[in-house]
Every structure is written in C-alpha cells, then in structure tokens.
C-alpha atoms as a PDB file:
ATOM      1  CA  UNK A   1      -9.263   4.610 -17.429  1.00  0.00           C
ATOM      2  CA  UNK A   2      -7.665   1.103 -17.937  1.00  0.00           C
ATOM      3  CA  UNK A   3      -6.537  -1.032 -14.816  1.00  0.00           C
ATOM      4  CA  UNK A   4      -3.006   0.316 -14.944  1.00  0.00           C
ATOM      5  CA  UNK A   5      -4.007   4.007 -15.251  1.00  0.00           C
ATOM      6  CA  UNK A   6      -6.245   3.227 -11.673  1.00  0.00           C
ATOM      7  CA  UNK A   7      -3.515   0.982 -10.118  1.00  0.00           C
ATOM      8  CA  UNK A   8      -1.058   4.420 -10.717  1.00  0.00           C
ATOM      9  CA  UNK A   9      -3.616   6.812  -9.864  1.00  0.00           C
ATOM     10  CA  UNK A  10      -4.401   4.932  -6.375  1.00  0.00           C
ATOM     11  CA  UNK A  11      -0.565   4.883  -5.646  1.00  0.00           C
ATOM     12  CA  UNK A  12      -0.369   8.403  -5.960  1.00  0.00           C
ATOM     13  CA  UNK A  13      -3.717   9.389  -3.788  1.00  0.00           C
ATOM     14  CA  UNK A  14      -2.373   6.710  -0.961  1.00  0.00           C
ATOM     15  CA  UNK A  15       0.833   8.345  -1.003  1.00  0.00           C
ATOM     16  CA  UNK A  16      -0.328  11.828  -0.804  1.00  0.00           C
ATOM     17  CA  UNK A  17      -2.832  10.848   2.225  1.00  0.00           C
ATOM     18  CA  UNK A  18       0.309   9.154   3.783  1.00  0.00           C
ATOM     19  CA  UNK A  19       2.193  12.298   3.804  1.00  0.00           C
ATOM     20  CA  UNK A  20      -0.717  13.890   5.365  1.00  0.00           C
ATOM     21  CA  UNK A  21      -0.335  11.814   8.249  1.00  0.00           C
ATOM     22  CA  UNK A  22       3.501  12.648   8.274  1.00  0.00           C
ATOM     23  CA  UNK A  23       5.138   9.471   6.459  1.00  0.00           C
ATOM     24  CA  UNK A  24       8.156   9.685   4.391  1.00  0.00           C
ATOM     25  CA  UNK A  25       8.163   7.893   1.181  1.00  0.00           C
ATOM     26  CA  UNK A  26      11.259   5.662   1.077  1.00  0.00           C
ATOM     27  CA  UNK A  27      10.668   3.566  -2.482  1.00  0.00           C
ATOM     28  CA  UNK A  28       7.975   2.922  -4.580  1.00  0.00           C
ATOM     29  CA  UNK A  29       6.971   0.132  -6.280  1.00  0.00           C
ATOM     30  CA  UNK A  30       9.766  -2.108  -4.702  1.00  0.00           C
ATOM     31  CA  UNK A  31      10.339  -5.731  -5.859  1.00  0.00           C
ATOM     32  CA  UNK A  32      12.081  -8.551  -4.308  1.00  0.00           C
ATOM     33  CA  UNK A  33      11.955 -11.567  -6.177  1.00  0.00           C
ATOM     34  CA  UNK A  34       8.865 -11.508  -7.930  1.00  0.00           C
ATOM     35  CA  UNK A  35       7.177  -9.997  -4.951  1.00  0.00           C
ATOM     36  CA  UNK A  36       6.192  -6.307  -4.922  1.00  0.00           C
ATOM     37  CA  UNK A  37       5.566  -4.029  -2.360  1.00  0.00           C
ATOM     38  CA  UNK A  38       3.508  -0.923  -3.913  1.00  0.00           C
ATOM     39  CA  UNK A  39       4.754   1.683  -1.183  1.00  0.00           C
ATOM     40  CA  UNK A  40       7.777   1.673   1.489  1.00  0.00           C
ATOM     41  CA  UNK A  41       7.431   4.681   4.023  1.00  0.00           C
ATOM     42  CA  UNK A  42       8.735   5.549   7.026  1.00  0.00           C
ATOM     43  CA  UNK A  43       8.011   7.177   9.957  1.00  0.00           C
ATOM     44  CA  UNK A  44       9.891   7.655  13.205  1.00  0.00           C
ATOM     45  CA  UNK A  45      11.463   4.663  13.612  1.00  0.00           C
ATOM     46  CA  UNK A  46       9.156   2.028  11.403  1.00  0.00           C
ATOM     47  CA  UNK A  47       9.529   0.814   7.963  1.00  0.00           C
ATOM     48  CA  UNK A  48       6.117   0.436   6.036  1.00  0.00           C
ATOM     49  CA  UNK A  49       5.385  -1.891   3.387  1.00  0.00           C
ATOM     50  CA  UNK A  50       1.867  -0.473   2.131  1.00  0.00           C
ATOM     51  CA  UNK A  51      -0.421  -2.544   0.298  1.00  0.00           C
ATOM     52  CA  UNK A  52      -2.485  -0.449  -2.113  1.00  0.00           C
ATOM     53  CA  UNK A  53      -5.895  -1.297  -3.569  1.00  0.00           C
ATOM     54  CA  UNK A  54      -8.126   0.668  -5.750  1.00  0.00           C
ATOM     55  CA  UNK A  55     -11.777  -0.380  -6.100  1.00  0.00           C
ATOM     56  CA  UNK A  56     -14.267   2.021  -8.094  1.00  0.00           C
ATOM     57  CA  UNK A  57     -17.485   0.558  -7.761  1.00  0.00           C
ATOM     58  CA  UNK A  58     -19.059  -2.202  -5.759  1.00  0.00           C
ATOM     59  CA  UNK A  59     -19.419  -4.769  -8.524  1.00  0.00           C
ATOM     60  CA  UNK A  60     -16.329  -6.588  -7.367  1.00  0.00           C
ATOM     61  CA  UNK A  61     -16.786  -5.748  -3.233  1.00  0.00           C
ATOM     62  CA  UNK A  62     -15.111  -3.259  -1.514  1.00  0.00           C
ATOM     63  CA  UNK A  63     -11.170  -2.576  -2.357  1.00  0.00           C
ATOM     64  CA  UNK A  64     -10.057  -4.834   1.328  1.00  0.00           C
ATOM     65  CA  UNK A  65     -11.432  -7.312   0.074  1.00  0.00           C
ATOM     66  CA  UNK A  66      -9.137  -7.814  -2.238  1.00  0.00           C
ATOM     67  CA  UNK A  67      -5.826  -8.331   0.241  1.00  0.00           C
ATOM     68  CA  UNK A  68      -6.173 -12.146   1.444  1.00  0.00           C
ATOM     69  CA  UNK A  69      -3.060 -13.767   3.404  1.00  0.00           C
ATOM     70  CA  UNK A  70      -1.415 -15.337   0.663  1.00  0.00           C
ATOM     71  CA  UNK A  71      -0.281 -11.631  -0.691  1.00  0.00           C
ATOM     72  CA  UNK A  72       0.065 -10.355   2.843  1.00  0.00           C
ATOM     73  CA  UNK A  73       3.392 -13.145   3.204  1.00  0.00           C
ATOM     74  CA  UNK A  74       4.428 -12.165  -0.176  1.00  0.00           C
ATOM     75  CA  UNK A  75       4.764  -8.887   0.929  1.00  0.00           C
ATOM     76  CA  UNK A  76       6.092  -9.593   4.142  1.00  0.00           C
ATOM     77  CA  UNK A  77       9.571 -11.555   2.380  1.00  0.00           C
ATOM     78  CA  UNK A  78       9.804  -8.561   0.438  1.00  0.00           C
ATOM     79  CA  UNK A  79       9.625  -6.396   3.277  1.00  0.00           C
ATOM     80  CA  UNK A  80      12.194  -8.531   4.894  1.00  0.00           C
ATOM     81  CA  UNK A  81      14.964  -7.853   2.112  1.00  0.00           C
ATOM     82  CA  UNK A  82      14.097  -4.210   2.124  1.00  0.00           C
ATOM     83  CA  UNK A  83      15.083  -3.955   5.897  1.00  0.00           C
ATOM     84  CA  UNK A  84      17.840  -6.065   5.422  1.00  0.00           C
ATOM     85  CA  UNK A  85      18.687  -3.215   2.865  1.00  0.00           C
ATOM     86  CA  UNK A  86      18.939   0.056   5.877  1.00  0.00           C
ATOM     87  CA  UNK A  87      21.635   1.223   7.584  1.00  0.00           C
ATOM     88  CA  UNK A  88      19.749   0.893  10.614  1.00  0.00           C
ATOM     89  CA  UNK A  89      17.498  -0.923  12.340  1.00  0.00           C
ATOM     90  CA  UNK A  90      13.878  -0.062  11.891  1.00  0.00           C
ATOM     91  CA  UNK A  91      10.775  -1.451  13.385  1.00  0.00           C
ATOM     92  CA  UNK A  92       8.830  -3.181  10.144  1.00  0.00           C
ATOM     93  CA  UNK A  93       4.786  -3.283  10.105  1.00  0.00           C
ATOM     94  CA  UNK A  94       2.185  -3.877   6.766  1.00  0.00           C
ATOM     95  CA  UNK A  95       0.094  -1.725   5.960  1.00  0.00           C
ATOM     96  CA  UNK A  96      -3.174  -1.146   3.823  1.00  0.00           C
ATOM     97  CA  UNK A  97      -4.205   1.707   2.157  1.00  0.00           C
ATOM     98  CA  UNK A  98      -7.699   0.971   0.681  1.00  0.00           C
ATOM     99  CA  UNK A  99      -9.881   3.518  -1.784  1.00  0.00           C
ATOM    100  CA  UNK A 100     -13.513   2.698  -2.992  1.00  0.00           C
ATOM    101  CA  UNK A 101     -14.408   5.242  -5.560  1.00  0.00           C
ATOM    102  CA  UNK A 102     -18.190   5.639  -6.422  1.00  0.00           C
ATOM    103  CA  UNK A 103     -18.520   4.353 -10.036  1.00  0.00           C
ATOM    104  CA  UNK A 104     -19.766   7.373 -11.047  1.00  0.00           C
ATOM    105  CA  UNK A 105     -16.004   8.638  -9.801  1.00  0.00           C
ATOM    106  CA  UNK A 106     -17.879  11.292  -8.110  1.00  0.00           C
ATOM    107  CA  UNK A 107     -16.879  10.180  -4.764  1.00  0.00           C
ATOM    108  CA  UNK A 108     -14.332   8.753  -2.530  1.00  0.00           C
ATOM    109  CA  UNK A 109     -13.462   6.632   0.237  1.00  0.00           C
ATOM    110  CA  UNK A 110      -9.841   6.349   1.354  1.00  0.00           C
ATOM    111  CA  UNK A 111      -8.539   4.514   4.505  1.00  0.00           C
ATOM    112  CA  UNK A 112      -5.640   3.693   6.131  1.00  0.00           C
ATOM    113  CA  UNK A 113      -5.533   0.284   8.336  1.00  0.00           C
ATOM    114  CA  UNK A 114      -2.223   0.004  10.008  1.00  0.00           C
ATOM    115  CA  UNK A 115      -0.689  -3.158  10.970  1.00  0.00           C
ATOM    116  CA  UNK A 116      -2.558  -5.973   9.450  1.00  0.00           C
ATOM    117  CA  UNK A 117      -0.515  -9.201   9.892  1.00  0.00           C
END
C-alpha cells in the first residue's frame, strides 16, 4: 500500500468511527487556499475540522506525533472560510483523529482527541 492508498484508507476508518459517535460528515477533503482540512463534520451545533493521521508502525513514532502547531493554524484559516461558508452560525473546534496500525497490519489503534488548539 503506497502513502496515498493509507492517507485514503485512514480517511475512511476516521470517518466511519466518527459516525459511530454520531457526527455528520459535511465535506471531505476541503481546501482553502492551499490549506486542507481532511474531514468537516458536524454535530449538534459544532463544525469540525478533523485532522487525520495514519501511522502503521512505530518506525516514525506514533501517528500524533505527526500534528505540530504550524498545521494546526493552517487548518484553523481553513476552518475559518468553511464557517464563513454556513447558513448559520456554528460553534467551530479541531479535531484529531489518530490510527497506529501494527506493521504487521494485524492490529489497530484508533482515537479521537477533541479540541486540540
């Protein structure tokens, strides 16, 4: 599996755990100049950009690692033009979705840390 095939494939598990938890997807993959935002959902009455990362193995650290602030802003502006984008007026938050997969890919680790900037 190349590194787009695992970027899609760790899209699709965070969005499928999301729905577990009872969000709405409301646009994927959503760019705002030059700035991407891997997941929008919503629930209730917030707007959430989620950050996705995909880590199979420990070679390279665990998959939070890989979020530092610099990418956290970036994703904030673009979150910024996506509200700007509603009809009404939602309560915005970040969001990390972060799965470590055994590099074997015989096991799994996927969590969910709200709010973190």
């Amino acid at each position: 599996m190349n590194t787009k095939e695992l970027g899609a494939l760790g899209e699709r598990i965070a969005e499928m755990f999301l729905a577990i938890k009872g969000y709405e997807v409301v646009r994927r993959n959503f760019v705002f100049a030059g700035r991407e935002i891997d997941l929008i959902v919503r629930r209730g009455s917030q707007l959430v950009a989620v950050e996705v990362k995909l880590r199979r193995g420990t070679r390279f650290g665990e998959a939070v690692e890989a979020v530092n602030s610099r990418k956290l802003s970036r994703i904030h502006l673009a979150l910024e033009n996506a509200l700007d984008r509603m009809d009404e007026p939602l309560e915005p938050r970040v969001d990390l979705v972060v799965i470590d997969i055994g590099s074997g890919m015989n096991d799994m680790r996927v969590r969910h840390i709200e709010a973190v900037s």
